[in-house]
N, C-alpha and C. Protein backbone atom coordinates (compact mmCIF):
# COMPACT_ATOMS: atom_id res chain seq x y z
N UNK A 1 141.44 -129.58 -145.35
CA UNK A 1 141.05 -128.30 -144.77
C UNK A 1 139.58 -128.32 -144.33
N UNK A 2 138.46 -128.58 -145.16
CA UNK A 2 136.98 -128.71 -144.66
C UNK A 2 137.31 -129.53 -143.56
N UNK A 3 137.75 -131.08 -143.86
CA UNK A 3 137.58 -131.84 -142.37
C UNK A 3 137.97 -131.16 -141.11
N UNK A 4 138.95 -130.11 -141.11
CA UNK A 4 139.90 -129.62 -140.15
C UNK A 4 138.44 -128.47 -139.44
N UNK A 5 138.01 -127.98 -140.78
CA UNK A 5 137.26 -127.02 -140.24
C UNK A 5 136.14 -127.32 -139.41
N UNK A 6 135.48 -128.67 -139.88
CA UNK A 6 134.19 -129.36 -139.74
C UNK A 6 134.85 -130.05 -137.92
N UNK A 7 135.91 -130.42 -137.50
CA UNK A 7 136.32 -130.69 -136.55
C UNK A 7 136.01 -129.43 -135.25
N UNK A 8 136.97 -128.50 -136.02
CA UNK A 8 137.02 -127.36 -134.92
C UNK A 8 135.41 -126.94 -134.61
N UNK A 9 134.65 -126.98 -135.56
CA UNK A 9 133.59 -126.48 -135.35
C UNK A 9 132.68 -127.81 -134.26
N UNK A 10 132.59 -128.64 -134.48
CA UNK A 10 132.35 -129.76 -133.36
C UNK A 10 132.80 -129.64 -131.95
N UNK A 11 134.22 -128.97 -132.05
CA UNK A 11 134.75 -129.30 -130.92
C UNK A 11 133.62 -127.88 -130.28
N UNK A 12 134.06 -126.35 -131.00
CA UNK A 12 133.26 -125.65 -130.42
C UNK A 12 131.97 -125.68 -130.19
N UNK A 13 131.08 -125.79 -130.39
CA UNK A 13 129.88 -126.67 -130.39
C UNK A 13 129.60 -127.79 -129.41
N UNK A 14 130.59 -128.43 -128.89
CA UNK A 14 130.18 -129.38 -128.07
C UNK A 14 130.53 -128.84 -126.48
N UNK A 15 131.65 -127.78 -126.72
CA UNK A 15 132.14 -126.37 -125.84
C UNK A 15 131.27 -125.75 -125.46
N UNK A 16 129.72 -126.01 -126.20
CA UNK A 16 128.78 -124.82 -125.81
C UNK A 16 128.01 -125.45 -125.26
N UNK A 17 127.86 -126.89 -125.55
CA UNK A 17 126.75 -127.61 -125.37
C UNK A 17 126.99 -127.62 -123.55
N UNK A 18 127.94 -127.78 -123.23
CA UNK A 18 129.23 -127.90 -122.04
C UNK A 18 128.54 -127.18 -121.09
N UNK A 19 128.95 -125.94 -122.00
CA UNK A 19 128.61 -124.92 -120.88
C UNK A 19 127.08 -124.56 -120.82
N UNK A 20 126.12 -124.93 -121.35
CA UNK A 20 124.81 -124.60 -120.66
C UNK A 20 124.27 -125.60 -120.19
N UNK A 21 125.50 -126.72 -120.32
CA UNK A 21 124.69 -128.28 -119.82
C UNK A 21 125.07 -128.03 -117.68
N UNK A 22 126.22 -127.18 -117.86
CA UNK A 22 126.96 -126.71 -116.41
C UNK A 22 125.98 -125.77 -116.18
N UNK A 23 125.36 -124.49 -116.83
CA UNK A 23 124.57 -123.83 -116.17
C UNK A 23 123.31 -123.66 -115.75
N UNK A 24 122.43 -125.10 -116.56
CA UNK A 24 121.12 -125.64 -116.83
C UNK A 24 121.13 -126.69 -114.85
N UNK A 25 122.68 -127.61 -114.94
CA UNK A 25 122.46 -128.16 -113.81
C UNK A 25 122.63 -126.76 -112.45
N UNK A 26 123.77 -126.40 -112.62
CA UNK A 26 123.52 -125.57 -111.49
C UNK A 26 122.32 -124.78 -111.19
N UNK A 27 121.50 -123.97 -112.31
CA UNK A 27 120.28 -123.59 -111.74
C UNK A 27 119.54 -125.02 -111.23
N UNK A 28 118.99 -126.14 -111.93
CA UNK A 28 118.55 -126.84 -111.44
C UNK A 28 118.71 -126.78 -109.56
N UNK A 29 119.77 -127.12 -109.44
CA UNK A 29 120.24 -127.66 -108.26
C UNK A 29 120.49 -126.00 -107.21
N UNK A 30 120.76 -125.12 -107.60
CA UNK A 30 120.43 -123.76 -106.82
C UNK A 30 118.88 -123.58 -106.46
N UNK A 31 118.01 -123.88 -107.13
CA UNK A 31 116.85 -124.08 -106.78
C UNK A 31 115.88 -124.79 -106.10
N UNK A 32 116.33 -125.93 -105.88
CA UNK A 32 116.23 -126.76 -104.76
C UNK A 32 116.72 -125.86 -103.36
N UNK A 33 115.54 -126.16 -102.62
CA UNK A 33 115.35 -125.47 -101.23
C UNK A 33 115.62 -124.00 -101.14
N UNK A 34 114.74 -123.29 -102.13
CA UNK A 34 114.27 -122.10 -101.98
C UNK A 34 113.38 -122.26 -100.95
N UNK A 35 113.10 -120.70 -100.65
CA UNK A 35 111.96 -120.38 -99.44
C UNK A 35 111.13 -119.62 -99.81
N UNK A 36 109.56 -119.51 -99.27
CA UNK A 36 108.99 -118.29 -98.94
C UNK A 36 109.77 -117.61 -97.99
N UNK A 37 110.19 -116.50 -98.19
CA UNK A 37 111.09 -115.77 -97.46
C UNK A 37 109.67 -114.22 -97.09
N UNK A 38 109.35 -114.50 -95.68
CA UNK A 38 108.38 -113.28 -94.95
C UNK A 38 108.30 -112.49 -94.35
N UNK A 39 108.62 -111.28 -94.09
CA UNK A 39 108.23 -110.43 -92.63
C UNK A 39 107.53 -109.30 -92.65
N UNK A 40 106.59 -109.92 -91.86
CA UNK A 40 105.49 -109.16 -91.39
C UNK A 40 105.31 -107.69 -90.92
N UNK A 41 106.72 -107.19 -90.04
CA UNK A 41 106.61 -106.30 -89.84
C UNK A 41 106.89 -105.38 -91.10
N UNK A 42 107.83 -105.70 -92.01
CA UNK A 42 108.00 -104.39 -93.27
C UNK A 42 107.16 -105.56 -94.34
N UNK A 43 106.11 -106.07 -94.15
CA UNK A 43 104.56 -106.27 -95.15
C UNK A 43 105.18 -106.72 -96.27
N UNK A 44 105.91 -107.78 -96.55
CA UNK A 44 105.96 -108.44 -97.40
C UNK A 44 106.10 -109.72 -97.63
N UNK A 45 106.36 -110.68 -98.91
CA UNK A 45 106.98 -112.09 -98.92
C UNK A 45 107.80 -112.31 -100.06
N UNK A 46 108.34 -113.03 -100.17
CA UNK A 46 109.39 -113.33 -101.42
C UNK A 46 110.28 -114.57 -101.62
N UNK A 47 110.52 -114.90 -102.72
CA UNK A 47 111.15 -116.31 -102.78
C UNK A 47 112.69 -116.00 -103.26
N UNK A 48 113.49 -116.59 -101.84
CA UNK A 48 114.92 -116.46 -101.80
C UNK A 48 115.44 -117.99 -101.79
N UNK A 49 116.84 -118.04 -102.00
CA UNK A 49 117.40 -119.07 -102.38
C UNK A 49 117.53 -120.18 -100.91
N UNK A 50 117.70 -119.03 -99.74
CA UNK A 50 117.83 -119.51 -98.37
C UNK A 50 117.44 -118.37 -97.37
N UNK A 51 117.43 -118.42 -96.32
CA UNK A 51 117.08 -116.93 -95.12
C UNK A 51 118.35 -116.28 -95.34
N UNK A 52 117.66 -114.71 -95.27
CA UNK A 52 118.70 -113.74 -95.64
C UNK A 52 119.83 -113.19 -94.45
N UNK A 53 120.66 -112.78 -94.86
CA UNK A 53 121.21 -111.64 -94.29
C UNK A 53 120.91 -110.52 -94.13
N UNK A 54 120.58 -109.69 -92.72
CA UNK A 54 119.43 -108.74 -92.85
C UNK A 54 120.09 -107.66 -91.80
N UNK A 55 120.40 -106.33 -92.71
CA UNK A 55 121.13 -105.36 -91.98
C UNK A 55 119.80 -103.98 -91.99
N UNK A 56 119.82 -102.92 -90.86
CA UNK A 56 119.25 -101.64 -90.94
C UNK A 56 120.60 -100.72 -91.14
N UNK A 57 119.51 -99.88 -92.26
CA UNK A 57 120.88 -99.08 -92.74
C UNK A 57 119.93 -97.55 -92.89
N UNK A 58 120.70 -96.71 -93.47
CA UNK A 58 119.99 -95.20 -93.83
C UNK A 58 120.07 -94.95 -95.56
N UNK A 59 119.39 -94.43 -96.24
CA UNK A 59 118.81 -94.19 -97.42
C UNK A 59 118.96 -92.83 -97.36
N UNK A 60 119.69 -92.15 -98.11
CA UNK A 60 119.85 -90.66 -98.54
C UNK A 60 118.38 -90.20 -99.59
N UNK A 61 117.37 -89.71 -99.34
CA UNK A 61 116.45 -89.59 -100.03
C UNK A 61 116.96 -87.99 -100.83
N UNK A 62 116.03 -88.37 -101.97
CA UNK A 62 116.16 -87.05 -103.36
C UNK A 62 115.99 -85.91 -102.41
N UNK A 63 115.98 -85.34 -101.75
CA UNK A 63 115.78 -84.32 -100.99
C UNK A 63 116.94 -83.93 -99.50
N UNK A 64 117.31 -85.07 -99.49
CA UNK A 64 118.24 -84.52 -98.66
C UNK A 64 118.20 -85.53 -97.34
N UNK A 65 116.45 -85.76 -97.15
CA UNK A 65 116.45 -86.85 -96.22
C UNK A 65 116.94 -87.96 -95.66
N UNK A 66 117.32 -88.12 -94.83
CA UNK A 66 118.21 -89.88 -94.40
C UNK A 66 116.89 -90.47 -94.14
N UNK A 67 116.69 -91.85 -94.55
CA UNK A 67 115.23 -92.24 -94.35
C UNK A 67 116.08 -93.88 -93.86
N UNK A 68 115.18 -94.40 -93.33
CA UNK A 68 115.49 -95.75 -92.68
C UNK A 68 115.17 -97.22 -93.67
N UNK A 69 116.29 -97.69 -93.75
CA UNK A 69 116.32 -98.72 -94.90
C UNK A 69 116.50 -100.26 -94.02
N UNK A 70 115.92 -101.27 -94.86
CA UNK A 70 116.61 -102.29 -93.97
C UNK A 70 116.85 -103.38 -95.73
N UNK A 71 118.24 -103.98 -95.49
CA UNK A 71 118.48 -104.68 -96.73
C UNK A 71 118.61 -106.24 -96.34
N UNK A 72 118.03 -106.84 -97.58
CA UNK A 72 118.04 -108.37 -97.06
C UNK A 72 118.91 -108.73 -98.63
N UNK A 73 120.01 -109.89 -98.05
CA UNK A 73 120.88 -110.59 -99.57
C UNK A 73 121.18 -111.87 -99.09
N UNK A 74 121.04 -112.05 -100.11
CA UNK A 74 120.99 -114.13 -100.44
C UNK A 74 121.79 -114.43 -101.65
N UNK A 75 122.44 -115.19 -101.73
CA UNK A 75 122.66 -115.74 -102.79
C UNK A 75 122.94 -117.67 -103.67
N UNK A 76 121.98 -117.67 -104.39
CA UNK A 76 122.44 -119.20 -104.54
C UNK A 76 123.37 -120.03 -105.20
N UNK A 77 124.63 -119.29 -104.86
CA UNK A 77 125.88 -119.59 -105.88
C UNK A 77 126.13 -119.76 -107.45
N UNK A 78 125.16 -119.05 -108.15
CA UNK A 78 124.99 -118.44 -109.15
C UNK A 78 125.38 -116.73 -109.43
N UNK A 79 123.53 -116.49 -108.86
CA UNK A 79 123.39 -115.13 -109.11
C UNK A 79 123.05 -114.76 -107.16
N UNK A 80 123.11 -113.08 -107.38
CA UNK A 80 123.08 -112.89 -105.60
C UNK A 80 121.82 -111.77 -105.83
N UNK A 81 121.32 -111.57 -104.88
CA UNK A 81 119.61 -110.77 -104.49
C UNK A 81 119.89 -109.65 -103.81
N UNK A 82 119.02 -108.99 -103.59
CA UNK A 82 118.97 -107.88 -102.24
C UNK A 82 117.50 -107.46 -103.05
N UNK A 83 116.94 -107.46 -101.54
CA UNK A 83 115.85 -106.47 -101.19
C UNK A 83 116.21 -105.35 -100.18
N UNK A 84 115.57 -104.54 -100.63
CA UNK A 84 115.84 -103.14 -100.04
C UNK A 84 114.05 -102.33 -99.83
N UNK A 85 114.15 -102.20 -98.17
CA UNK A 85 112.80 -101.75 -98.25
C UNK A 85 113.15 -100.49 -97.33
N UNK A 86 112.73 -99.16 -98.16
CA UNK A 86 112.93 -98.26 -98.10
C UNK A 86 111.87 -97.29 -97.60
N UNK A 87 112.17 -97.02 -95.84
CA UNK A 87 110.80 -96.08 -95.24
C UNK A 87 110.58 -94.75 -95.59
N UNK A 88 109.81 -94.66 -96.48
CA UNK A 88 109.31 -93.30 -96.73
C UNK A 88 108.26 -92.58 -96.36
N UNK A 89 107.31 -93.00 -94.30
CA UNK A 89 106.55 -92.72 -94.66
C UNK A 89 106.35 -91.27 -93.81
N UNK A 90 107.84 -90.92 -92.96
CA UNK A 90 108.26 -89.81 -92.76
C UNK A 90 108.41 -88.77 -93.42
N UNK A 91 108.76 -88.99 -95.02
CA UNK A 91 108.81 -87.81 -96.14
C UNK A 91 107.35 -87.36 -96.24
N UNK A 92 107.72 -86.14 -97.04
CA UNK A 92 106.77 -85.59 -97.86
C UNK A 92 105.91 -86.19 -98.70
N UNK A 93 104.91 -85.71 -99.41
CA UNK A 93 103.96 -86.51 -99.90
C UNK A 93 104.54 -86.44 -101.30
N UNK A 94 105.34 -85.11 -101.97
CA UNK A 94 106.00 -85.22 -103.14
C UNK A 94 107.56 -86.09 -103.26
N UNK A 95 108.02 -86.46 -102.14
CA UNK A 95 109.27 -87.41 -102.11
C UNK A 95 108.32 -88.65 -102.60
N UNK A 96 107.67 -89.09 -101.62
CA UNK A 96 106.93 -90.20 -101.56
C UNK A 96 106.78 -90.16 -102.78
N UNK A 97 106.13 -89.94 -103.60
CA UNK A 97 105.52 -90.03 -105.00
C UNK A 97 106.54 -90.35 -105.88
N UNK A 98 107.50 -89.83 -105.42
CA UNK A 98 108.94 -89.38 -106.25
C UNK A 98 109.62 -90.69 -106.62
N UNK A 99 109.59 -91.36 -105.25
CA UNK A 99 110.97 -92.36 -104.62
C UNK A 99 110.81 -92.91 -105.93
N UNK A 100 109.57 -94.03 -106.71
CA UNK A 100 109.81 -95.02 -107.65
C UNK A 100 111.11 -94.30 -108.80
N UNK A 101 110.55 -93.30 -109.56
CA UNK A 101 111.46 -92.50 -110.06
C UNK A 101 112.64 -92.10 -109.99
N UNK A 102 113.14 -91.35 -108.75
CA UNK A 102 114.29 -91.41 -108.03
C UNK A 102 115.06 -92.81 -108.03
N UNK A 103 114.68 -93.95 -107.69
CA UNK A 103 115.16 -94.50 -107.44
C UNK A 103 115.49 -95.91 -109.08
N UNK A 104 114.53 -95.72 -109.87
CA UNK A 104 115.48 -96.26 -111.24
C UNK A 104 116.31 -94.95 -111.55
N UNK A 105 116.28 -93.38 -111.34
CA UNK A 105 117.41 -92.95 -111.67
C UNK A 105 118.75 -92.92 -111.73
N UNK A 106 118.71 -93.90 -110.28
CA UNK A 106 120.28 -94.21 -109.15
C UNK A 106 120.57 -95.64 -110.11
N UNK A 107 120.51 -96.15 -110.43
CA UNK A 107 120.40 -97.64 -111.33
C UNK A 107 121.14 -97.41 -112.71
N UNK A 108 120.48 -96.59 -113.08
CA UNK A 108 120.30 -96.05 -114.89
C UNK A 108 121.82 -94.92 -114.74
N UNK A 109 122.04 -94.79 -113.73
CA UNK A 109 123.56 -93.70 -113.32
C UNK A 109 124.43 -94.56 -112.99
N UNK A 110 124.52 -95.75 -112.60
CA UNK A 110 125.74 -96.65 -113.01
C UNK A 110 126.39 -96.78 -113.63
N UNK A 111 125.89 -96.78 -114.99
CA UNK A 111 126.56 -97.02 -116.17
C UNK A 111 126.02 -98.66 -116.40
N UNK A 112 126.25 -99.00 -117.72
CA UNK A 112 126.16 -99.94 -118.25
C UNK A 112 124.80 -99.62 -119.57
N UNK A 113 124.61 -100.77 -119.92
CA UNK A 113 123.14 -100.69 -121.50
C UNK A 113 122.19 -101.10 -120.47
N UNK A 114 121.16 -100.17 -120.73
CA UNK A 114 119.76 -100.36 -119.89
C UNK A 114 118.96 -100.99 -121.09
N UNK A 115 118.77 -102.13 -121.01
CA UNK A 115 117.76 -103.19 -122.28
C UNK A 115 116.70 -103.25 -121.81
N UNK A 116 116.12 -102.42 -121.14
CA UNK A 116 114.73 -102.80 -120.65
C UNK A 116 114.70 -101.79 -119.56
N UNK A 117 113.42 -101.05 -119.53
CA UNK A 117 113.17 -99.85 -118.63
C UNK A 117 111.95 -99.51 -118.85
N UNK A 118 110.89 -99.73 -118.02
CA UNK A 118 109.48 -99.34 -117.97
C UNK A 118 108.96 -100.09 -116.86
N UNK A 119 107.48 -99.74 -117.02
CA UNK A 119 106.35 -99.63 -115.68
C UNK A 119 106.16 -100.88 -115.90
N UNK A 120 105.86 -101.22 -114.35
CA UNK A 120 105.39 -102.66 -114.32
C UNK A 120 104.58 -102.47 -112.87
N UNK A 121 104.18 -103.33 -112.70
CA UNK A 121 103.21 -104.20 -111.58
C UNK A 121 102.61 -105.23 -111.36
N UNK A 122 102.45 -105.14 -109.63
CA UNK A 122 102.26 -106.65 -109.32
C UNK A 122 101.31 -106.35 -108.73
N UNK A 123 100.40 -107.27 -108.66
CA UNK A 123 99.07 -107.13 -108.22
C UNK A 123 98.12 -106.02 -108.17
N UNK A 124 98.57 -105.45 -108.98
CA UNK A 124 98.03 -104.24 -109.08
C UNK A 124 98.99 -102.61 -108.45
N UNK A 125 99.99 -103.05 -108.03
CA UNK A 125 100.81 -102.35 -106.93
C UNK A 125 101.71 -101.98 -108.14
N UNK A 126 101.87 -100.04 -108.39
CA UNK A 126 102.41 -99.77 -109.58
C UNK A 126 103.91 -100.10 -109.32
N UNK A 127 104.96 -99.58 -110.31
CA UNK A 127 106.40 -99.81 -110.03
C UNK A 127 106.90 -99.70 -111.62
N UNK A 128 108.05 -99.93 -111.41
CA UNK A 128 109.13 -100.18 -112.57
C UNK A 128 109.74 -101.35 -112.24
N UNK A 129 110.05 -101.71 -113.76
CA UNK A 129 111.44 -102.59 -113.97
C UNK A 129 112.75 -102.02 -114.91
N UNK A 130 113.74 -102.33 -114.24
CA UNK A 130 114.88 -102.15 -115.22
C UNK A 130 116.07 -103.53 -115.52
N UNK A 131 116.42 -103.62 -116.78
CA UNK A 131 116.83 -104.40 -117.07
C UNK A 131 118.21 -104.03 -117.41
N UNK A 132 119.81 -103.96 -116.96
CA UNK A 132 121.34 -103.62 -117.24
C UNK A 132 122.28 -104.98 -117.37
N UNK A 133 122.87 -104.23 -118.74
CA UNK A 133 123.98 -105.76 -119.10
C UNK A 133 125.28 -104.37 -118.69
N UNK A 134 125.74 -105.30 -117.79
CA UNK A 134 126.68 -103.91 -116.50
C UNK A 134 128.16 -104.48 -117.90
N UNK A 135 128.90 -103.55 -118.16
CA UNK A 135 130.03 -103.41 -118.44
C UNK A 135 131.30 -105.08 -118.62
N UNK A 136 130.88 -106.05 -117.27
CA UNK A 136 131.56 -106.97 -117.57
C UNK A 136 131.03 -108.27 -118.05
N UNK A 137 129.67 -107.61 -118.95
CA UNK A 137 128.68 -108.27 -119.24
C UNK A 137 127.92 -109.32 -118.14
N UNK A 138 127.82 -109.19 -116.87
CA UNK A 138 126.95 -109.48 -115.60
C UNK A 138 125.64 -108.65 -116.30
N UNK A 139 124.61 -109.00 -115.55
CA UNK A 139 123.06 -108.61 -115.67
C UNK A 139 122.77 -108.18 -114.91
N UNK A 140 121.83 -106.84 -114.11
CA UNK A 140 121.51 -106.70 -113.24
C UNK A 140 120.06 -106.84 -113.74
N UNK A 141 118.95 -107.38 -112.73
CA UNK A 141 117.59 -106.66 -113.06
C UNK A 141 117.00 -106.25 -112.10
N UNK A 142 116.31 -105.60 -111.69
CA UNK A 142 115.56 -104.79 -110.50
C UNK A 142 113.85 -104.60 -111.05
N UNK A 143 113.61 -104.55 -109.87
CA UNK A 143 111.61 -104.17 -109.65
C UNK A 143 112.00 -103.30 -108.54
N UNK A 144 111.00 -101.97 -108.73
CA UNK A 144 110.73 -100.74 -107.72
C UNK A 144 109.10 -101.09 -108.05
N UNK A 145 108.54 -101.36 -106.01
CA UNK A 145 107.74 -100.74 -105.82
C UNK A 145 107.26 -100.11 -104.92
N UNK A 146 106.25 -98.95 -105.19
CA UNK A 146 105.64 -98.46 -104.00
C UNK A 146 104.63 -98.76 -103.28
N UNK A 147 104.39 -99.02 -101.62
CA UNK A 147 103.35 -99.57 -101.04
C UNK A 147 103.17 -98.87 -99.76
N UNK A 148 102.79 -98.15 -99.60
CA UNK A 148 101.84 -97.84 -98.30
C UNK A 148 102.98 -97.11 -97.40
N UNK A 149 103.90 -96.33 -98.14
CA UNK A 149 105.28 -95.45 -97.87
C UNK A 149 106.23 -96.28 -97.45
N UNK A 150 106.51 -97.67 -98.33
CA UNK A 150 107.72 -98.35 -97.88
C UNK A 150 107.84 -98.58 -99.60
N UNK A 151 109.10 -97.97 -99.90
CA UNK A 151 109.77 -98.32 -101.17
C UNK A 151 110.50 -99.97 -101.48
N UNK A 152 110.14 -100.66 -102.14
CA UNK A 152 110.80 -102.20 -102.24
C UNK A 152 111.34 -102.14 -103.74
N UNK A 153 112.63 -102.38 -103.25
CA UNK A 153 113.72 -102.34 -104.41
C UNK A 153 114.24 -103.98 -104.62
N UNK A 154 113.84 -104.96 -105.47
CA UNK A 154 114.11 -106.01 -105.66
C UNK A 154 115.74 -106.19 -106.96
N UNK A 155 116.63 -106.70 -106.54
CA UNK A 155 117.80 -106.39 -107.13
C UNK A 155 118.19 -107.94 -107.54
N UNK A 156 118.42 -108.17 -108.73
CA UNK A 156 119.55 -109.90 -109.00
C UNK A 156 120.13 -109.56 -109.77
N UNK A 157 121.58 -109.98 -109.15
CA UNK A 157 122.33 -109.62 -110.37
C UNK A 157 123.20 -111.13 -110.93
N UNK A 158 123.24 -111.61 -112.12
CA UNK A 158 123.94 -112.80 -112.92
C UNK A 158 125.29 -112.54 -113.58
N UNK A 159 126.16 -113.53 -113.38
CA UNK A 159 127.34 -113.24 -114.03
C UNK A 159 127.10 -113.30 -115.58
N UNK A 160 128.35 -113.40 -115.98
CA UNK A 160 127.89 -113.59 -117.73
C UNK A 160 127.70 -115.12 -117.95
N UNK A 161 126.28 -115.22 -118.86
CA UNK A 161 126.25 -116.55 -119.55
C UNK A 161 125.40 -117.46 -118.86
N UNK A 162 125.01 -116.50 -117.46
CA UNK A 162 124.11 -116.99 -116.60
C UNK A 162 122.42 -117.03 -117.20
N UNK A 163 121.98 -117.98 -116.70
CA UNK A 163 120.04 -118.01 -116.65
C UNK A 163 119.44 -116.33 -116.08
N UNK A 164 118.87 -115.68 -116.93
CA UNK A 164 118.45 -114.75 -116.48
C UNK A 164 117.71 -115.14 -114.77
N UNK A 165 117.62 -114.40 -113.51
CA UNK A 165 117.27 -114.58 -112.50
C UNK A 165 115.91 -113.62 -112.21
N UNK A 166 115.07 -113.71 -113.37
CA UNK A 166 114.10 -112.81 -113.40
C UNK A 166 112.74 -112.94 -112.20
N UNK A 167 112.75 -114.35 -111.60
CA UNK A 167 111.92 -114.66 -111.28
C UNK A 167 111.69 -114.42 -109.58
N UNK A 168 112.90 -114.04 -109.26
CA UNK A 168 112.61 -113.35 -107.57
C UNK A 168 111.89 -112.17 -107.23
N UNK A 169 112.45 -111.45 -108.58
CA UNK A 169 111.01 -110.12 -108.75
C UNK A 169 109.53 -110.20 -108.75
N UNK A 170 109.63 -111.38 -109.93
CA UNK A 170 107.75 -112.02 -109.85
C UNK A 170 107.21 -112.42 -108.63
N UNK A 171 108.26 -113.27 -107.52
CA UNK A 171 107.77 -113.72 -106.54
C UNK A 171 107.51 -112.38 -105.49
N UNK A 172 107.31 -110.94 -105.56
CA UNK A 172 107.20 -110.42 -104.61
C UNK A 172 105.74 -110.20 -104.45
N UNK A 173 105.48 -110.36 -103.04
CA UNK A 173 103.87 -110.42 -102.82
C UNK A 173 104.41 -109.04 -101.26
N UNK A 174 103.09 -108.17 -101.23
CA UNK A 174 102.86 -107.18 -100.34
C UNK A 174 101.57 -107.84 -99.28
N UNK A 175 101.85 -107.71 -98.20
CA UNK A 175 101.15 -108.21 -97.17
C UNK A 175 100.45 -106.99 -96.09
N UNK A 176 99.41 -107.29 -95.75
CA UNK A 176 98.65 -106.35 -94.60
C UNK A 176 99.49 -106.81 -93.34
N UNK A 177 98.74 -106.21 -92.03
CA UNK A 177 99.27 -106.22 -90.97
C UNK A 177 98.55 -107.56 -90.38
N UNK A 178 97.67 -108.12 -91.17
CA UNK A 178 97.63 -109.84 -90.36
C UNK A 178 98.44 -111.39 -91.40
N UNK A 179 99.27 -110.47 -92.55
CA UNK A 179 99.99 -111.24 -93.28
C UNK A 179 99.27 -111.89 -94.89
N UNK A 180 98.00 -111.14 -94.62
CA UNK A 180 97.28 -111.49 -95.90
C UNK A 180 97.67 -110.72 -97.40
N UNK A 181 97.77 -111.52 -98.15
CA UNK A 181 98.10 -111.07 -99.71
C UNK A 181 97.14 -109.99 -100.21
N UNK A 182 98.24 -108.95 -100.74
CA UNK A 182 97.21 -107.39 -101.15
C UNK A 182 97.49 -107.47 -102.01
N UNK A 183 95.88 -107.38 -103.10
CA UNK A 183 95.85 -106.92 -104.16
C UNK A 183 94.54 -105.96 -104.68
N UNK A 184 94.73 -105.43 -105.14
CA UNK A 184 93.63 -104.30 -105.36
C UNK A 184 93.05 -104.69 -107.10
N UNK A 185 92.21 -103.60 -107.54
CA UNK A 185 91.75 -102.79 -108.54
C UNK A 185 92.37 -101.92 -108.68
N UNK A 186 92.42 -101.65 -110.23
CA UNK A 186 93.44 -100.52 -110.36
C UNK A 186 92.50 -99.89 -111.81
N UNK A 187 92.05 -98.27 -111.76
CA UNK A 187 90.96 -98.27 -113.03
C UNK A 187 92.87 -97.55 -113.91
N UNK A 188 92.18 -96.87 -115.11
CA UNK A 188 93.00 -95.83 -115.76
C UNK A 188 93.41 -94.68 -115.42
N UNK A 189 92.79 -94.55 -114.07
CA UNK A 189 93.48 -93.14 -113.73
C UNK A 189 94.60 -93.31 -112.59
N UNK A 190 94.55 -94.13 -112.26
CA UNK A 190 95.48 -94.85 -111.47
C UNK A 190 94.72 -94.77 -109.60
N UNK A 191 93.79 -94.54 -109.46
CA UNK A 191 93.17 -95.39 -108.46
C UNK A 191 92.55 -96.33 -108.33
N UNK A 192 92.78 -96.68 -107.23
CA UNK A 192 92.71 -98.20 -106.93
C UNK A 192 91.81 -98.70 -105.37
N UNK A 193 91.34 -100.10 -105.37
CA UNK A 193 90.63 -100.27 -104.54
C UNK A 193 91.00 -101.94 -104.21
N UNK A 194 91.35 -102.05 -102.99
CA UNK A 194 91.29 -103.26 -102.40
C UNK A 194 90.21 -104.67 -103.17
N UNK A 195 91.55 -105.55 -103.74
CA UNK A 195 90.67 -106.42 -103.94
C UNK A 195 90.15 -107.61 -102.94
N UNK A 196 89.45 -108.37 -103.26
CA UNK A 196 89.51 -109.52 -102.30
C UNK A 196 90.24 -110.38 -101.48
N UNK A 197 90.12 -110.01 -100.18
CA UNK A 197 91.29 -110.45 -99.21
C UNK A 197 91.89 -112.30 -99.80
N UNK A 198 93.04 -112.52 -99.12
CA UNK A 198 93.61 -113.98 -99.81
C UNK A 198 94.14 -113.64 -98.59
N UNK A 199 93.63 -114.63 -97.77
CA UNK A 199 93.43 -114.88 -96.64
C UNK A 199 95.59 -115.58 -96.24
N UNK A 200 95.98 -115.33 -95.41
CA UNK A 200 97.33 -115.75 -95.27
C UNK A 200 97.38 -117.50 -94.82
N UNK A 201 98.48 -118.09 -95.37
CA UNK A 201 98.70 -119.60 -95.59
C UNK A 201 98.65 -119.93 -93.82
């Protein structure tokens, strides 16, 4: 009986070893020939698996507004992306303010366990993150931020058992109108001041 047990337990065990030895290579190899993924006109950059698929669509804003969206999705036969950059600079000055908010609300109304939910930022550029283990145990994680009345909604979502795909969020960089990297000062009250230009590659 021990030997029997001491078996099964090997076998499972070597079952596991299996499967993250399959999901260790596939990220490996999904990662190979990523991109700086750029455009200039909606001021940003980001690292995608390959060039996106890139549709204009409309955004129902908290108010009632249809606001002009354009969505970009990639996926590297793992986990799949979307950016979503959301024009707000037609709204109001209290939408505007709103959208980050509003928009982990629409997320957090899905359904699923939200394991992670708070403020974050990149370069100084405020926002949220939310972190959801969705119902068929898939992952979603998302970054909201706000920049200069364009809302950027960074989305990956992983099947189960997958490498968290946390790192397309980190890669988002906000760009001026000659493509240079923005980052500011940011004191405690939450204004902020242009930091030193980083001149574009």
């Amino acid at each position: 009986m021990v030997m029997e047990i001491r078996r099964r337990f090997a076998r499972m065990a070597g079952a596991a070893i299996v499967a993250v030895s399959v999901w260790s290579l596939a990220a490996v190899s999904s990662a190979q020939g990523w991109i700086d993924y750029v455009d200039l006109e909606q001021r940003f950059r980001i690292n995608l698996p390959h060039e996106p698929a890139v549709e204009d669509s409309a955004f129902l804003g908290e108010y009632g507004d249809e606001l002009p969206v354009r969505i970009y999705t990639a996926s590297d036969g793992i986990s799949d992306y979307k950016v979503s950059v959301i024009d707000y600079r037609s709204a109001g000055v209290t939408e505007n303010r709103a959208s980050i908010a509003f928009q982990a609300l629409q997320y957090r109304r899905r359904g699923g366990e939200v394991t992670h939910d708070a403020y974050a930022q990149i370069d100084r550029i405020e926002g949220h993150q939310l972190q959801i283990t969705n119902p068929d145990q898939s992952r979603t994680f998302v970054a909201i931020h706000l920049h200069r009345g364009r809302l950027y909604v960074v989305e990956a979502n992983a099947p189960p058992g997958a490498p968290p795909p946390g790192l397309v969020q980190q890669s988002l960089v906000m760009l001026d109108e000659y493509g240079n990297h923005v980052r500011y000062e940011l004191d405690a009250d939450g204004n902020r001041a242009r930091a030193r230009t980083v001149e574009a590659d």
